[in-house]
N, C-alpha and C. Protein backbone atom coordinates (compact mmCIF):
# COMPACT_ATOMS: atom_id res chain seq x y z
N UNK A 1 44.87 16.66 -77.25
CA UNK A 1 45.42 17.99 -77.44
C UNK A 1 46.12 18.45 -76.16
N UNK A 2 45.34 18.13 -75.15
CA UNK A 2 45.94 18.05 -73.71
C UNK A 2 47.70 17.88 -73.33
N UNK A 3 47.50 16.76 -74.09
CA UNK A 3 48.62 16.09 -73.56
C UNK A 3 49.74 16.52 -74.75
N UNK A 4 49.90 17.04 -75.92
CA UNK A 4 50.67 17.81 -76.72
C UNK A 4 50.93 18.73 -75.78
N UNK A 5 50.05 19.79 -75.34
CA UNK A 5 50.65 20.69 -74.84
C UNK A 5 51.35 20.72 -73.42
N UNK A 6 51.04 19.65 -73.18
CA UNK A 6 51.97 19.40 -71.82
C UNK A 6 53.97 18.69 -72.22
N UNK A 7 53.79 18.23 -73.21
CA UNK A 7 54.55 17.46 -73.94
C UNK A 7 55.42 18.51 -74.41
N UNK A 8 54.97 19.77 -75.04
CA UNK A 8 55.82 20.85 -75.70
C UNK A 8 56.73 21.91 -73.93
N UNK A 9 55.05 21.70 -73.26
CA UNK A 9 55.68 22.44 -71.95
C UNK A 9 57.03 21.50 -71.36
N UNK A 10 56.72 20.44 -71.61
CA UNK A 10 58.02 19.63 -70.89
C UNK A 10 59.24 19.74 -71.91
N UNK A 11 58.90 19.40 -72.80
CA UNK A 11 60.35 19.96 -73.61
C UNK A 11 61.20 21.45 -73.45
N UNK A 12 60.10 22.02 -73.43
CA UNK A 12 60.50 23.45 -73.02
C UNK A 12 61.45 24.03 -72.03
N UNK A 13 60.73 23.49 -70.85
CA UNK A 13 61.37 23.29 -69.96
C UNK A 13 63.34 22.68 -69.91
N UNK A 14 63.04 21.16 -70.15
CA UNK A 14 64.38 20.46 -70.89
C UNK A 14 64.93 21.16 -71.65
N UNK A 15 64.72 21.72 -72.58
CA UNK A 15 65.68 22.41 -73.43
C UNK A 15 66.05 24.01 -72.58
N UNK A 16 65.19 24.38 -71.79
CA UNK A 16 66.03 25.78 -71.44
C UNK A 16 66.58 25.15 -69.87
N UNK A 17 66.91 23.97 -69.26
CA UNK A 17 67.60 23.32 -68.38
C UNK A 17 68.97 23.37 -69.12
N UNK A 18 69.02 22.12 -70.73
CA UNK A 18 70.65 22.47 -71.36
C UNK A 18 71.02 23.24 -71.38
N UNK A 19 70.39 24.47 -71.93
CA UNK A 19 70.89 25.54 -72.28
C UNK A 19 71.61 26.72 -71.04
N UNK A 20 71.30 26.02 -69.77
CA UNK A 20 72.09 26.12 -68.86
C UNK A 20 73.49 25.71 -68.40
N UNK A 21 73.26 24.35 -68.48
CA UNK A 21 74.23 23.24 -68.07
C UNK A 21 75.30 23.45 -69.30
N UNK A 22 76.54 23.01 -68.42
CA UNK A 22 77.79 23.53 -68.83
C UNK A 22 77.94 22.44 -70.13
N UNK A 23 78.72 22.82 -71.44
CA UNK A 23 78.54 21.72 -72.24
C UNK A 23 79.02 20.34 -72.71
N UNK A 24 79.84 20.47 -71.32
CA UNK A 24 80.62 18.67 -71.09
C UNK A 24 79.13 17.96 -70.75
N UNK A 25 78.37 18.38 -69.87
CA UNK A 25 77.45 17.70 -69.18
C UNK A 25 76.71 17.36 -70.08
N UNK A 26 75.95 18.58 -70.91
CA UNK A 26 75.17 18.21 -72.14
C UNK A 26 75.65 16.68 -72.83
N UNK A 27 76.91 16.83 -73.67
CA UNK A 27 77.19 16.17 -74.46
C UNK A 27 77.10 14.61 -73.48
N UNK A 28 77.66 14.74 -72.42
CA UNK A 28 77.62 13.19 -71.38
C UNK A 28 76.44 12.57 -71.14
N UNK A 29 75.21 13.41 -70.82
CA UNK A 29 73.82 13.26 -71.10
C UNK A 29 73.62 12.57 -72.38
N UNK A 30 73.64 13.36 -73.79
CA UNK A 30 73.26 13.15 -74.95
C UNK A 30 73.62 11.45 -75.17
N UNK A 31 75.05 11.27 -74.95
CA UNK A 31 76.03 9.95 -74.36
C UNK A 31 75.51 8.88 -74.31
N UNK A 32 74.97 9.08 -73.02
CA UNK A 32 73.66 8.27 -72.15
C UNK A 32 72.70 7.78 -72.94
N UNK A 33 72.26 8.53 -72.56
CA UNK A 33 70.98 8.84 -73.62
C UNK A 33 71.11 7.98 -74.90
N UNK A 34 71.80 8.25 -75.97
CA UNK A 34 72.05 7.43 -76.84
C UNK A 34 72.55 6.11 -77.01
N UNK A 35 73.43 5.80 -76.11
CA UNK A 35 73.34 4.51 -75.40
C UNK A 35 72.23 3.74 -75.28
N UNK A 36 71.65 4.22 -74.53
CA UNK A 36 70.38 3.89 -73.73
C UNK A 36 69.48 3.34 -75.03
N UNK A 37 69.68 4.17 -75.65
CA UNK A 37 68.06 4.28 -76.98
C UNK A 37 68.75 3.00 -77.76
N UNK A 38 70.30 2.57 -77.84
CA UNK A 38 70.77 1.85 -78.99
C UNK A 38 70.35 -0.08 -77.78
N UNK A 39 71.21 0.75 -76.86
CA UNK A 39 70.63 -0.85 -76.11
C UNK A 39 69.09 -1.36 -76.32
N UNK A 40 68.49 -0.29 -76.10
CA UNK A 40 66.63 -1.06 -76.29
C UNK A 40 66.91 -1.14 -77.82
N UNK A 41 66.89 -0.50 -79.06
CA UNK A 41 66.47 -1.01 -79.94
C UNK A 41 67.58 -2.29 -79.81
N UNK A 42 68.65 -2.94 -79.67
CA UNK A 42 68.98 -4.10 -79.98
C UNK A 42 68.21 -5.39 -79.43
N UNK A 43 68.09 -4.80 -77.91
CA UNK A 43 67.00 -5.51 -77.35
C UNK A 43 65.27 -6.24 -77.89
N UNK A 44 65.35 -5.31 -78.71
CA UNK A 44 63.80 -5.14 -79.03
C UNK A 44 64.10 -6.03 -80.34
N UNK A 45 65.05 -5.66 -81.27
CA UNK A 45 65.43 -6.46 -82.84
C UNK A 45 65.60 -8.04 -82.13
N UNK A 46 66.54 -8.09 -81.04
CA UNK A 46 66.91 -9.71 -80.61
C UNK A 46 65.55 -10.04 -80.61
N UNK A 47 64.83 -9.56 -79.88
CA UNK A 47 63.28 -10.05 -79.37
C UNK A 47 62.26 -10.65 -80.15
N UNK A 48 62.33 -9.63 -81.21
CA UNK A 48 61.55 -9.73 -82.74
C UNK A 48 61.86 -11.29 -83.56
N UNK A 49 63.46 -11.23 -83.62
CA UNK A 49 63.79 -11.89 -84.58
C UNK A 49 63.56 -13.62 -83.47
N UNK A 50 63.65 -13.49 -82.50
CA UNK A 50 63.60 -14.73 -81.95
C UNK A 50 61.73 -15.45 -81.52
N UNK A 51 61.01 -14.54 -82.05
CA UNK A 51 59.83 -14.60 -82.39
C UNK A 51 58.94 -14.71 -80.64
N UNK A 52 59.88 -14.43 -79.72
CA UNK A 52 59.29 -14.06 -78.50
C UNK A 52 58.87 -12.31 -78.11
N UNK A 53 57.67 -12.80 -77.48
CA UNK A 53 56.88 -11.15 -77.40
C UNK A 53 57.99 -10.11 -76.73
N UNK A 54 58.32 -8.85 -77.29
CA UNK A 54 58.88 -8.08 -76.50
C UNK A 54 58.22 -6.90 -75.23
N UNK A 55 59.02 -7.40 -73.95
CA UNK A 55 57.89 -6.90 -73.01
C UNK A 55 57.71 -5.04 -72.85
């Protein structure tokens, strides 16, 4: 339960940081970010399908 509410406090936080930042930056972040998330899952599918543990 601890750790939910630290989890909501940190989002909290993050979301009233964007809601600062100008909204080129946002979207260049989001960018990233999504990048980021598409490289590991390909990473992780190569990994799977080649039947070696993914670390």
């Amino acid at each position: 339960m601890l750790f939910l509410v630290a989890a909501l406090m940190l989002l909290g936080v993050a979301l009233g940081t964007v809601a600062h930042a100008p909204l080129s930056f946002s979207v260049a972040a989001g960018a990233v970010i999504v990048v980021w998330l598409g490289v590991f899952a390909l990473r992780e599918r190569r990994g799977r399908r080649r039947g070696t543990p993914a670390r």
